[in-house]
C-alpha atoms as a PDB file:
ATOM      1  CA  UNK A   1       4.528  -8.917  -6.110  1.00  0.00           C
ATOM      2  CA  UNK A   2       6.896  -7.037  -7.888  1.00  0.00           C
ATOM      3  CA  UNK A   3      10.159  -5.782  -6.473  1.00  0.00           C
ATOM      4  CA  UNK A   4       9.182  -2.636  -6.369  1.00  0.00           C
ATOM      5  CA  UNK A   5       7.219  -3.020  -3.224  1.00  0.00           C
ATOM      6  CA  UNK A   6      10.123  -5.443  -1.948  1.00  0.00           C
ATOM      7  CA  UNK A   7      12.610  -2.426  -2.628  1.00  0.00           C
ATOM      8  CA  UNK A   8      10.420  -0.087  -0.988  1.00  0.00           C
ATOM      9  CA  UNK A   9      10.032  -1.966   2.302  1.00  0.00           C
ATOM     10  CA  UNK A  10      14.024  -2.024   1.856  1.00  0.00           C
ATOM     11  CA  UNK A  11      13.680   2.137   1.778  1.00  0.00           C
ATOM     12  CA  UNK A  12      11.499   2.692   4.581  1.00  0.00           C
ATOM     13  CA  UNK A  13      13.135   0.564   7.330  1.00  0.00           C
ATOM     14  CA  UNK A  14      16.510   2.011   6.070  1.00  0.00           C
ATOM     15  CA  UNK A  15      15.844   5.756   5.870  1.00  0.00           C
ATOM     16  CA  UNK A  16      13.803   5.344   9.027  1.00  0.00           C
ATOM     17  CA  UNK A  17      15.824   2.743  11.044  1.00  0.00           C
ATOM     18  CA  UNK A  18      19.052   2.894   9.804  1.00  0.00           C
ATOM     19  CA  UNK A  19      20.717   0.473   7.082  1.00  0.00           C
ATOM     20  CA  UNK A  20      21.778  -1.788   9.759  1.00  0.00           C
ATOM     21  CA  UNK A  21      18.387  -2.223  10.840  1.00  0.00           C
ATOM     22  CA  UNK A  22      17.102  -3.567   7.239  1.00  0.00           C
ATOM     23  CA  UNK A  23      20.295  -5.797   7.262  1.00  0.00           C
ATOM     24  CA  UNK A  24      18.654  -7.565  10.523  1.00  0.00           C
ATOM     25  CA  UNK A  25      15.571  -7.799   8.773  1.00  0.00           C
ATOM     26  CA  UNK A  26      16.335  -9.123   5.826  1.00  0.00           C
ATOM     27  CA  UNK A  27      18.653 -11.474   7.815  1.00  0.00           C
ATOM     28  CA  UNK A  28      15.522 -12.633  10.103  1.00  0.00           C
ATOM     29  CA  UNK A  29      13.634 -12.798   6.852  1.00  0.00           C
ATOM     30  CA  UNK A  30      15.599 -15.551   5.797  1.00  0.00           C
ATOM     31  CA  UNK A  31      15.106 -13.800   1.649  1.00  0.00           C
ATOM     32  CA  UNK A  32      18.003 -14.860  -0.243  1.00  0.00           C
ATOM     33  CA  UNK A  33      17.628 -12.587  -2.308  1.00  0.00           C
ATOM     34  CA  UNK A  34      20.333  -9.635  -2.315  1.00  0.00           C
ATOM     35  CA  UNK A  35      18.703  -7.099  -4.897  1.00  0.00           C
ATOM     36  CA  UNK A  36      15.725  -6.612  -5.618  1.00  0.00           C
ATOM     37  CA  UNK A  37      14.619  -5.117  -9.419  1.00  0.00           C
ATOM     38  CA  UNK A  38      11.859  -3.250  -9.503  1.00  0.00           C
ATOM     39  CA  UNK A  39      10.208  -4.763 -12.579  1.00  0.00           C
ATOM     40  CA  UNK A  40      10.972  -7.993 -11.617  1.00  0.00           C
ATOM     41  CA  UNK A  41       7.713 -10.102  -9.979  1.00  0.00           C
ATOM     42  CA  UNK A  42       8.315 -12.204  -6.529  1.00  0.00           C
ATOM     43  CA  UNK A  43       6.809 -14.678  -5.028  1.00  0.00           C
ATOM     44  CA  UNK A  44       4.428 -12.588  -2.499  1.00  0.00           C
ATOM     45  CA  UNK A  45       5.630 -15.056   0.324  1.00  0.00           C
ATOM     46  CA  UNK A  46       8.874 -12.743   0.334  1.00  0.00           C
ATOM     47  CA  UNK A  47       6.991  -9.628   0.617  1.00  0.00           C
ATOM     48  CA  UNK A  48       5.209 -11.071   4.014  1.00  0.00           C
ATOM     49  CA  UNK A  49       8.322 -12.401   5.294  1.00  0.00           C
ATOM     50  CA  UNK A  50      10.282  -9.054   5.128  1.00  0.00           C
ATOM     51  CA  UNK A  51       7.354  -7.296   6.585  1.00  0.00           C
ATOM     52  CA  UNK A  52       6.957  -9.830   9.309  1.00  0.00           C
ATOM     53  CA  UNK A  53      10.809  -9.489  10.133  1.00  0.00           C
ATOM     54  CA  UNK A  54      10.449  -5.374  10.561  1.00  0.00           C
ATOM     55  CA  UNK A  55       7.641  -6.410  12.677  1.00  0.00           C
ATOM     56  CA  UNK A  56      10.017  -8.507  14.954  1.00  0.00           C
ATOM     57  CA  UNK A  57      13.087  -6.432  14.460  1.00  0.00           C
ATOM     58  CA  UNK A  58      11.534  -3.302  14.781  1.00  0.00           C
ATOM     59  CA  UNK A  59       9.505  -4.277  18.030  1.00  0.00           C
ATOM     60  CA  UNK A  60       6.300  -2.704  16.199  1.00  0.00           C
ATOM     61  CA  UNK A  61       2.917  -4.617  15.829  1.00  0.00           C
ATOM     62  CA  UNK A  62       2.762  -6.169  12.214  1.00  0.00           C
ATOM     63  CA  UNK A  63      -0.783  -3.748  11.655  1.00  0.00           C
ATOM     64  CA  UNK A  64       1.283  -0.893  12.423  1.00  0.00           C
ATOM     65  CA  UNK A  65       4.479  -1.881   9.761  1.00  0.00           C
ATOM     66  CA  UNK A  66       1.725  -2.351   6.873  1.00  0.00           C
ATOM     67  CA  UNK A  67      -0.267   0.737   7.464  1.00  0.00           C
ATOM     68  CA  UNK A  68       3.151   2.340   7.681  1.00  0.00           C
ATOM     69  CA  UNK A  69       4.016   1.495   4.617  1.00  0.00           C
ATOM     70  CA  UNK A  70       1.278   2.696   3.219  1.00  0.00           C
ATOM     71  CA  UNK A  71       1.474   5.618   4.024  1.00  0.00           C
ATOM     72  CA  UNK A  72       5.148   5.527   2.932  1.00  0.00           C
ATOM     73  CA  UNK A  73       4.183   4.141  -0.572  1.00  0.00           C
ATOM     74  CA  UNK A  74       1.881   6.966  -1.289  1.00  0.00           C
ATOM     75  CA  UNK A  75       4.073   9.818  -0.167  1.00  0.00           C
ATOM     76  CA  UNK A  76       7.415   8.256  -1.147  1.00  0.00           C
ATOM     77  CA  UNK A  77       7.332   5.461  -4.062  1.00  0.00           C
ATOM     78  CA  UNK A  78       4.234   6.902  -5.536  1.00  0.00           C
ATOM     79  CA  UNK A  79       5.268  10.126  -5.959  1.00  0.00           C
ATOM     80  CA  UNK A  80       8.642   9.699  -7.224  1.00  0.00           C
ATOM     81  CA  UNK A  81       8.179   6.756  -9.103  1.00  0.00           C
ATOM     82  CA  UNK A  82       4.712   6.721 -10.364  1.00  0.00           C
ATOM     83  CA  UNK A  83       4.802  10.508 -10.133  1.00  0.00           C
ATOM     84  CA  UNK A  84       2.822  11.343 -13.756  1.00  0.00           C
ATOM     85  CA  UNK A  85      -0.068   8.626 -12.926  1.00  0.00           C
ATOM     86  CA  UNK A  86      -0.694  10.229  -9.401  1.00  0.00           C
ATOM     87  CA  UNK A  87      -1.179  13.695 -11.129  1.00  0.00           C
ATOM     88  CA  UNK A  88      -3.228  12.051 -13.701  1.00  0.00           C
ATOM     89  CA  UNK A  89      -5.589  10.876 -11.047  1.00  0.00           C
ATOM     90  CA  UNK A  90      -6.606  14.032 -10.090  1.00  0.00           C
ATOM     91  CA  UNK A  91      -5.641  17.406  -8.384  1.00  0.00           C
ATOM     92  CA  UNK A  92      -7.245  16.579  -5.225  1.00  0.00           C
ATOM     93  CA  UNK A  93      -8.565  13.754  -3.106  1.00  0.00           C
ATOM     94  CA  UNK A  94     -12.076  13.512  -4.422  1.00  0.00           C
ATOM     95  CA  UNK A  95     -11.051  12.977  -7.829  1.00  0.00           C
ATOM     96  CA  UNK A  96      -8.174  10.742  -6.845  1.00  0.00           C
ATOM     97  CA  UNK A  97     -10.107   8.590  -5.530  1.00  0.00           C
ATOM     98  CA  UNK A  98     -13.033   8.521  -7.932  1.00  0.00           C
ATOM     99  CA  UNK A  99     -10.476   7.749 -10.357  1.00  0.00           C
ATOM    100  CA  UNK A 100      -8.780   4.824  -8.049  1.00  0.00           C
ATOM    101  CA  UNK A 101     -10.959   1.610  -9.902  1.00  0.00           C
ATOM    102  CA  UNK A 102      -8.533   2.680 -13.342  1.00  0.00           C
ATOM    103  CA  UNK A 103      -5.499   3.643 -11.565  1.00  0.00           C
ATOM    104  CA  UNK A 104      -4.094  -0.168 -12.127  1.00  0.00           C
ATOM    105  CA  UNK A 105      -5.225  -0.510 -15.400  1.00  0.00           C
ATOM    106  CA  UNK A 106      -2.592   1.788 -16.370  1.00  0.00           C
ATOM    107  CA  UNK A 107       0.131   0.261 -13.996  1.00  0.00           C
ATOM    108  CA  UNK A 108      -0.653  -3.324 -15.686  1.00  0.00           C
ATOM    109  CA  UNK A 109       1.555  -1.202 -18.866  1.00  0.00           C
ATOM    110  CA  UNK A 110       4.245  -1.233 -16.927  1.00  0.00           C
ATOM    111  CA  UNK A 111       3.909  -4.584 -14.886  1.00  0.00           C
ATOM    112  CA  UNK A 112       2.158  -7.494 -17.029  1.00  0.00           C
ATOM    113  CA  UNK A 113       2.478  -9.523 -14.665  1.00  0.00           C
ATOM    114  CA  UNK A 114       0.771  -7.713 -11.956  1.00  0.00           C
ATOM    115  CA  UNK A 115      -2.253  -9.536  -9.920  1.00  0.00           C
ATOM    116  CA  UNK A 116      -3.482  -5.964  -8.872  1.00  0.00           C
ATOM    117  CA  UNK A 117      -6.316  -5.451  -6.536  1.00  0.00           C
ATOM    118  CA  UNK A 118      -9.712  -3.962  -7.647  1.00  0.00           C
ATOM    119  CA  UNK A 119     -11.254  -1.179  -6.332  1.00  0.00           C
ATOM    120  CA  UNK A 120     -14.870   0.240  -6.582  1.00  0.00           C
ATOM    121  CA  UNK A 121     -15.688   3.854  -5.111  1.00  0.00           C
ATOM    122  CA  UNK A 122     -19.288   4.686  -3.817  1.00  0.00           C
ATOM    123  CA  UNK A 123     -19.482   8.390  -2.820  1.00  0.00           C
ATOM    124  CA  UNK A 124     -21.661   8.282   0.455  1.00  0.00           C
ATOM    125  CA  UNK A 125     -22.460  12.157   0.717  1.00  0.00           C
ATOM    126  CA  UNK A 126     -19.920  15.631   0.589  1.00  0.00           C
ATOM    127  CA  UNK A 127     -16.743  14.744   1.528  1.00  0.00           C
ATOM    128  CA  UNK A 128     -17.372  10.630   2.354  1.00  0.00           C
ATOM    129  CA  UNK A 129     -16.519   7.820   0.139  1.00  0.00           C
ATOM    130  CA  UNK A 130     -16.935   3.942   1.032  1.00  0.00           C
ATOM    131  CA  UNK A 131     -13.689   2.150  -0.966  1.00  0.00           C
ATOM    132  CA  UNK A 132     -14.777  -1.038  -1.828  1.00  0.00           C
ATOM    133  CA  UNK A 133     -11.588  -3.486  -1.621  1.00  0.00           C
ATOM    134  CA  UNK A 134     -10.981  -6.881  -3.852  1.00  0.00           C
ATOM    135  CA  UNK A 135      -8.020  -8.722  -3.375  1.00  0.00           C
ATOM    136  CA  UNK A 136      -6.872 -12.493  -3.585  1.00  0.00           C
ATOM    137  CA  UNK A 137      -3.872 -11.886  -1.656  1.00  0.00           C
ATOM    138  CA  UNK A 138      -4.705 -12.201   2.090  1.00  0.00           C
ATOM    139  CA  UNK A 139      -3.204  -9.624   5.136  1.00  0.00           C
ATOM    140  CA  UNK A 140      -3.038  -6.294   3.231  1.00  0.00           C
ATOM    141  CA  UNK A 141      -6.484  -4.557   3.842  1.00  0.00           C
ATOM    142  CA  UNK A 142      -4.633  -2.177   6.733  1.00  0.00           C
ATOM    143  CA  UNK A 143      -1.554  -1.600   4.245  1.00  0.00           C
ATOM    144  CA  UNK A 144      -4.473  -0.483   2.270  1.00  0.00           C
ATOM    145  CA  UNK A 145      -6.315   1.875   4.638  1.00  0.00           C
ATOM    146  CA  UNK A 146      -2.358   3.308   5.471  1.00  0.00           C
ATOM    147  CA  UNK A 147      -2.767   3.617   1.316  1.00  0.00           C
ATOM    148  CA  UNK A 148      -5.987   5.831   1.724  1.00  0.00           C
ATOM    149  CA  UNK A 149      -4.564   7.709   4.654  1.00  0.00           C
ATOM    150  CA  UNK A 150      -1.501   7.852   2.680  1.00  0.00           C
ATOM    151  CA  UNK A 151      -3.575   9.826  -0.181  1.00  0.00           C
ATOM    152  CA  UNK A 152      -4.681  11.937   2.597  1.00  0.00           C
ATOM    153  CA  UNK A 153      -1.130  13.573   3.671  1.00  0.00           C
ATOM    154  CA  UNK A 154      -0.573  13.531   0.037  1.00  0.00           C
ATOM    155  CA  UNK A 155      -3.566  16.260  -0.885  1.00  0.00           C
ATOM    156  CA  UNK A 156      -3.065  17.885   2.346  1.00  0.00           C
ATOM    157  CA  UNK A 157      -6.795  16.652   3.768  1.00  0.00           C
ATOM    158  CA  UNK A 158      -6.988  15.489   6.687  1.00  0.00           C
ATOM    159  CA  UNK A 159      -9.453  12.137   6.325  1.00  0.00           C
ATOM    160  CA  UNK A 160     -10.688   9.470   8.743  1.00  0.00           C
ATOM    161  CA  UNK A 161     -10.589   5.976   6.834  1.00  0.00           C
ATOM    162  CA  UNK A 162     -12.559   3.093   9.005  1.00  0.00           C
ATOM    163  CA  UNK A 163     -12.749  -0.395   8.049  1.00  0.00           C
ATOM    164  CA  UNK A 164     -16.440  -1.071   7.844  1.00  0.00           C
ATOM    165  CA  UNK A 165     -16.402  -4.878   6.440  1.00  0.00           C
ATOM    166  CA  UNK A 166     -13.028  -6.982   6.767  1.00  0.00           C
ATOM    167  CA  UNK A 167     -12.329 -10.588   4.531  1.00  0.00           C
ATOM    168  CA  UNK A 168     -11.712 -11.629   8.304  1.00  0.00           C
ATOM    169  CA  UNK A 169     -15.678 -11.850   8.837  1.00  0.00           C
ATOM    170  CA  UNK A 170     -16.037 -13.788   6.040  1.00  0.00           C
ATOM    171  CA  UNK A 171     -16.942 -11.539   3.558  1.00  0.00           C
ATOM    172  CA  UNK A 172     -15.751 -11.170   0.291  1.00  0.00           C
ATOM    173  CA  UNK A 173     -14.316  -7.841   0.105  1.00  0.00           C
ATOM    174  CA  UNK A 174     -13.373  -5.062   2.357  1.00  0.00           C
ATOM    175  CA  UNK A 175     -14.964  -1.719   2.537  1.00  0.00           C
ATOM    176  CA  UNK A 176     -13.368   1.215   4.141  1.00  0.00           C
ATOM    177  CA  UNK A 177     -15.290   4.353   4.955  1.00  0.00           C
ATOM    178  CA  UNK A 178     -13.320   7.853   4.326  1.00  0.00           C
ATOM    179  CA  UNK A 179     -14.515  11.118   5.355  1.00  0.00           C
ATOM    180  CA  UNK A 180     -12.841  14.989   5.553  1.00  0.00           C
ATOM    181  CA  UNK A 181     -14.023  18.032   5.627  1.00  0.00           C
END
């Protein structure tokens, strides 16, 4: 992953925690790895290990980190750092997320390297949506539904996102299910 995601792990434990809070995790991380440039790509091994260590060092269930930062890289990295692709995507959720399957395609400008995940949207009737989730990195599918919950805060609707299908089961691909009024 890039170090961009690495950095904004580093932002949400430290503006949340404290600074000397992401200095225990990144000691109980055992990273080496002292700055992190955002257009740089990292082994994804790092990424997991830094969010396993705010699991231990925060005392919070690693599900709940992930989704956290979900929602945190919507409402925090996305906007301020991918802040003209966001508005691109639309001026509310629906479009957003009809949009979603291209969103990468436009990030792989910036990030070459990038291994990004593929989406495919299925509206399922007004105001419900089944995200259809392809990855071949492993462990992310709730950082993913904080994501969609994430876009939720972001265009003020309030949604319900369910995982209906999970890798876990041995399918392969997730599906979440979002609805909102």
């Amino acid at each position: 992953m890039y170090g961009i995601v690495n950095k904004a792990i580093q932002e949400l434990v430290s503006e949340q925690f404290g600074s000397d809070a992401w200095i225990r995790v990144k000691q109980k991380s055992g990273v080496g790895v002292d700055f992190f440039s955002s257009n740089e790509p990292y082994p994804d091994d790092i990424t997991f290990k830094l969010a396993r260590a705010a699991s231990e060092e925060l005392k919070l269930p690693l599900d709940e980190v992930l989704r956290a930062f979900g929602h945190f890289w919507i409402m925090r990295t996305g906007k301020e750092r991918y802040g003209a692709l966001m508005e691109a995507g639309g001026s509310n959720l629906h479009d957003f997320l009809m949009s979603l399957p291209q969103f990468h395609n436009r990030i792989l400008l910036m990030f070459p390297q990038l291994c990004p995940p593929e989406f495919v949207v299925k509206e399922t009737g007004t105001g419900a949506m089944e995200v259809h989730y392809y990855s071949q990195r492993q462990g992310l599918e709730i950082f993913v539904q904080g994501l969609l919950e994430g876009l939720g805060l972001l265009y003020n609707t309030p949604i319900t996102v369910s995982q209906t299908q999970t890798r876990a089961n041995g399918h392969d691909h997730a599906i979440f299910a979002i609805s909102w009024q």
